[in-house]
Protein backbone atom coordinates (compact mmCIF):
# COMPACT_ATOMS: atom_id res chain seq x y z
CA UNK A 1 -6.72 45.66 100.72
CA UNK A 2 -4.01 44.30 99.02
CA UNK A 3 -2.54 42.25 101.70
CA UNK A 4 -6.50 40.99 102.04
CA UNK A 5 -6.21 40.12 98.10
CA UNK A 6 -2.90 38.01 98.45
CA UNK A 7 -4.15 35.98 101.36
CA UNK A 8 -7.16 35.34 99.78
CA UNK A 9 -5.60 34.21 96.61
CA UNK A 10 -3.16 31.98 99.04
CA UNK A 11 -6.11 30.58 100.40
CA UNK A 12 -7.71 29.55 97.07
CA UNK A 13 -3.94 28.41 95.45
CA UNK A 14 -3.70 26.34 98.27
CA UNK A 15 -7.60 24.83 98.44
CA UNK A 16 -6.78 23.89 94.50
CA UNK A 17 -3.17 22.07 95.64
CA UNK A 18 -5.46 20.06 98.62
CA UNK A 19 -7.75 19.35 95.91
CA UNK A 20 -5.73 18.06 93.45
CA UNK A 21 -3.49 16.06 95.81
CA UNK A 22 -6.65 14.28 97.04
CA UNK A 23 -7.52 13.11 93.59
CA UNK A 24 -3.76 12.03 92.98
CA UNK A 25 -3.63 10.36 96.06
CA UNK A 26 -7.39 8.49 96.05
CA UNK A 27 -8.58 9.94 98.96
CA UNK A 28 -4.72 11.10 100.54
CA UNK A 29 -4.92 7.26 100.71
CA UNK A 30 -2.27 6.50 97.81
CA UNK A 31 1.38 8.50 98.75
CA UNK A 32 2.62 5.87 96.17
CA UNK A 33 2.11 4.39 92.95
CA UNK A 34 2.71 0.91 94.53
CA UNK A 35 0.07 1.73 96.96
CA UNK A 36 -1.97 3.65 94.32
CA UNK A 37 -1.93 0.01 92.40
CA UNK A 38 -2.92 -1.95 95.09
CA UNK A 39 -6.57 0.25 96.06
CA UNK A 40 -6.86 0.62 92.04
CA UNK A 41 -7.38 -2.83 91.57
CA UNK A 42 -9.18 -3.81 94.80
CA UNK A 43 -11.59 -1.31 93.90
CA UNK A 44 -11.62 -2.34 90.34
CA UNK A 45 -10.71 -5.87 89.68
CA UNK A 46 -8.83 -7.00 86.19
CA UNK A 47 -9.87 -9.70 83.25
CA UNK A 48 -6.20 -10.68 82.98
CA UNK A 49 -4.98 -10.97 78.91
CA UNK A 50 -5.23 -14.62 77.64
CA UNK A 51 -1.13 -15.07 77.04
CA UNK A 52 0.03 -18.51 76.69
CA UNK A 53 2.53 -19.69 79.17
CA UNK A 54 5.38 -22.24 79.25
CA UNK A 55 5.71 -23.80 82.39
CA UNK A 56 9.03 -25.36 83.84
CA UNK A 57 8.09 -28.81 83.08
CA UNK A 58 7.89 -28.24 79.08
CA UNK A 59 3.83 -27.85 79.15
CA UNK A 60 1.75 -24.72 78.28
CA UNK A 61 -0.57 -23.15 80.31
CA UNK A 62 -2.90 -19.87 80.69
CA UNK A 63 -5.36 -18.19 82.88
CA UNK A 64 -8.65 -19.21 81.14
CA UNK A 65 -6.76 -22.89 82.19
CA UNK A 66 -6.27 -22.13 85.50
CA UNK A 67 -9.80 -20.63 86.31
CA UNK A 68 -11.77 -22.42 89.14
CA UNK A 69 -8.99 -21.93 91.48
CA UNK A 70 -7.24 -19.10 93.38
CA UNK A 71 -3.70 -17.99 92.07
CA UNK A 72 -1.20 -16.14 94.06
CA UNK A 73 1.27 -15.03 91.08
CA UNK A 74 4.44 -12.98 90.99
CA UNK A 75 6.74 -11.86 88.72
CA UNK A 76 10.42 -12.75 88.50
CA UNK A 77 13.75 -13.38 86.86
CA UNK A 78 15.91 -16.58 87.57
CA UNK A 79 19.11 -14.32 87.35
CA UNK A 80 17.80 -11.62 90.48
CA UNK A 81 20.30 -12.56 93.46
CA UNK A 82 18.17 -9.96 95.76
CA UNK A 83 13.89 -9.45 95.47
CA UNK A 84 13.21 -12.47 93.60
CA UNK A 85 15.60 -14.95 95.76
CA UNK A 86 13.63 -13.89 98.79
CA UNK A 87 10.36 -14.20 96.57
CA UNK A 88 11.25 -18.31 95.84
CA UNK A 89 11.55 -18.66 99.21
CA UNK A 90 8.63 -16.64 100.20
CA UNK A 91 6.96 -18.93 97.87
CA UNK A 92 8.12 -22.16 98.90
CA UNK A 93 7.26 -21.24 102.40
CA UNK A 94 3.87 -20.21 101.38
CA UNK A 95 3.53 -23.79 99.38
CA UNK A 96 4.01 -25.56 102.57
CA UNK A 97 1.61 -23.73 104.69
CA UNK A 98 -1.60 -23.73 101.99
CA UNK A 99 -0.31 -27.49 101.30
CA UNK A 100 -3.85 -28.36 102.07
CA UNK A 101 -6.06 -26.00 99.95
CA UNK A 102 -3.20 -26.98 97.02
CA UNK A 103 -3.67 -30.28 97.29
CA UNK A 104 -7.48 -29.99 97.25
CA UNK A 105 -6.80 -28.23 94.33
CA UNK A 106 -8.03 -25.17 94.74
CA UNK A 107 -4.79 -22.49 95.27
CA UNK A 108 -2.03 -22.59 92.92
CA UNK A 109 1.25 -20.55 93.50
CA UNK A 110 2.34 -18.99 90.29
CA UNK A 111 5.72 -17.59 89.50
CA UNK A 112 5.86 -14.99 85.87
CA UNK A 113 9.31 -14.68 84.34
CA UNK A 114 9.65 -11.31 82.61
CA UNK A 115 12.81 -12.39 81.30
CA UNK A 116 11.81 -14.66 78.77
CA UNK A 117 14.18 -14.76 76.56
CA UNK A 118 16.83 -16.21 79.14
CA UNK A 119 14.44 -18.35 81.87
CA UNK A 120 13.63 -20.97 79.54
CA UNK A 121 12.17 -24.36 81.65
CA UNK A 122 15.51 -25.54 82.80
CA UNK A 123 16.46 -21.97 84.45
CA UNK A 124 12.77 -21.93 85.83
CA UNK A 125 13.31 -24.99 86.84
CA UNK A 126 16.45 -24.47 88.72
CA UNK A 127 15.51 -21.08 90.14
CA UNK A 128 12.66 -23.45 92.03
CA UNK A 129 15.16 -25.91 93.17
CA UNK A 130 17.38 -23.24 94.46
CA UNK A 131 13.98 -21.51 96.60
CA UNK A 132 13.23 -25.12 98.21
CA UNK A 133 10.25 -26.34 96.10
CA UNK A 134 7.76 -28.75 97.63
CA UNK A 135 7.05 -30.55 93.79
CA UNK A 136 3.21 -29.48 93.80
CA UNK A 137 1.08 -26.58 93.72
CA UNK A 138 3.99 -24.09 92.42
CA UNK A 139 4.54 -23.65 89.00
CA UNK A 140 6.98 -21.34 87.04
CA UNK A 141 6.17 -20.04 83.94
CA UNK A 142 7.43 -17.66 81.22
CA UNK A 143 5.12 -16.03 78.32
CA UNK A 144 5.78 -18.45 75.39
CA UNK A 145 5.51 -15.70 72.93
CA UNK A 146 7.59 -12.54 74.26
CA UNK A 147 5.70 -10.23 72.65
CA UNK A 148 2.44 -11.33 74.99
CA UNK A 149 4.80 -9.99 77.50
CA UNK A 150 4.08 -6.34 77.74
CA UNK A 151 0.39 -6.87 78.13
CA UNK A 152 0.79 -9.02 80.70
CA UNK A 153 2.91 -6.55 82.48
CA UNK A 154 0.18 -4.17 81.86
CA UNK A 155 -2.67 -6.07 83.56
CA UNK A 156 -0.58 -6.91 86.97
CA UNK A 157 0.92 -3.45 86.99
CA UNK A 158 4.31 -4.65 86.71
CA UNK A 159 7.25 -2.32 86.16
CA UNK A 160 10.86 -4.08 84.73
CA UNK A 161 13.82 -1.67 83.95
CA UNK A 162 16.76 -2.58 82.31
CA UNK A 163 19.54 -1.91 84.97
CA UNK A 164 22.40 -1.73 81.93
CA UNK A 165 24.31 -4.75 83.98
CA UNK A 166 22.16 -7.75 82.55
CA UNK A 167 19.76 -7.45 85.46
CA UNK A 168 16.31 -5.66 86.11
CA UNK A 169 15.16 -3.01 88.37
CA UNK A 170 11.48 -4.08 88.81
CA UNK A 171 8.41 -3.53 91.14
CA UNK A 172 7.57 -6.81 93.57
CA UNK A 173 4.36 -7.78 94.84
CA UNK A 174 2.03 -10.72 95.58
CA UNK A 175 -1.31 -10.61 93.36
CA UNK A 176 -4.30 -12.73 94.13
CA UNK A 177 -6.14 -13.66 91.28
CA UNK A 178 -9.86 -15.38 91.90
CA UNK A 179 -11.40 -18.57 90.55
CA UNK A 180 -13.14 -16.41 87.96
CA UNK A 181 -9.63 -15.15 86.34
CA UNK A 182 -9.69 -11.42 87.72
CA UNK A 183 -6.97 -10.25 89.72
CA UNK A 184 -8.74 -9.20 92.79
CA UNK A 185 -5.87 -7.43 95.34
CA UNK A 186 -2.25 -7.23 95.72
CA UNK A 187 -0.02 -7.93 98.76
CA UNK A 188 3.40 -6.32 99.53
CA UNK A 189 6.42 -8.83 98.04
CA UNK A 190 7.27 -9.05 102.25
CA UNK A 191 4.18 -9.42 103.58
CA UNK A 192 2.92 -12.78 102.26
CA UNK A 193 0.72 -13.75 105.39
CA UNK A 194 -1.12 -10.92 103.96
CA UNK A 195 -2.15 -12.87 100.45
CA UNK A 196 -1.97 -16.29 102.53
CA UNK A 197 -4.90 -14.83 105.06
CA UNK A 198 -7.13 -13.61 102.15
CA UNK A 199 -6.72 -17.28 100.24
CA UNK A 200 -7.73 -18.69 104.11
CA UNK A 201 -10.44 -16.69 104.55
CA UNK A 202 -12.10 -17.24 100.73
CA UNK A 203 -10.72 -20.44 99.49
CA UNK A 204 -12.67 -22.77 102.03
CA UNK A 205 -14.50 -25.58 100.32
């Protein structure tokens, strides 16, 4: 009987881990809070904050100013010599190959400095030099008031760590944002024909 009453409270211990992993994992979909993030938000699209943002040429800009087209944003910092290198030129690459649907003004390629207090408009500026920018259709931007910088963060999900050497250990990802300002899906930082086939498919005129 009491070898009956241990398995049975095995069985039960075990039904409540199954349970509660599904929950924590969406559906055993989610193994990771990256992943997690991206079904969260295509299930459950975000109003992004209105934060002001200065752009590499000296102007300032925002979401609520950018509505009416689609944005693929990221978030970087000018000093990064690994993820956000590779993102420039993911970017640049990405600027060439929706160099129609950018020139018809409707997809803009947007690049989010969370280092704000250093990647003022000439650093942007240079960091899209350095990742081969095309001149149009790609602009780089930091929050023009730090403290808008958290909530920004917040609404994309972003995670930035001070790595105690000047630098940042941060999460990297592609988000698409819609025409109507909500950030819609997010694509692995490496896997930009990913965003580029869902502007394709939904920015068509």
């Amino acid at each position: 009987m009491s070898v009956l009453r241990t398995l049975l409270a095995s069985v039960a211990i075990l039904a409540c881990g199954v349970a509660a992993l599904d929950a924590a994992t969406d559906g055993f979909r989610a193994f990771t809070s990256e992943t997690a993030r991206r079904l969260d938000v295509a299930a459950h699209p975000r109003r992004l904050p209105r934060v002001a943002l200065e752009t590499a040429d000296g102007r300032i800009t925002d979401f609520e100013q950018l509505r009416g087209r689609w944005l693929l944003v990221d978030f970087v910092y000018s000093r990064c010599e690994t993820y956000c290198s590779v993102q420039g030129n993911e970017f640049a690459r990405l600027q060439r190959r929706l160099a129609q649907p950018i020139a018809q003004g409707r997809v803009v390629l947007l690049s989010i400095s969370f280092d704000p207090a250093y990647d003022d408009a000439a650093h942007l500026a240079a960091y899209q030099r350095r990742s081969g920018d095309q001149g149009t259709g790609w602009i780089a931007a930091r929050p023009a008031h730090a403290s808008d910088l958290p909530a920004l963060l917040r609404a994309f999900g972003v995670t930035v760590i001070p790595d105690r050497r000047g630098g940042y250990a941060h999460n990297a990802a592609i988000a698409v944002v819609d025409p109507g300002g909500e950030l819609v899906s997010i694509s692995a930082w490496d896997a930009p024909q990913s965003a580029e086939d869902q502007i394709l498919r939904t920015a068509e005129p």
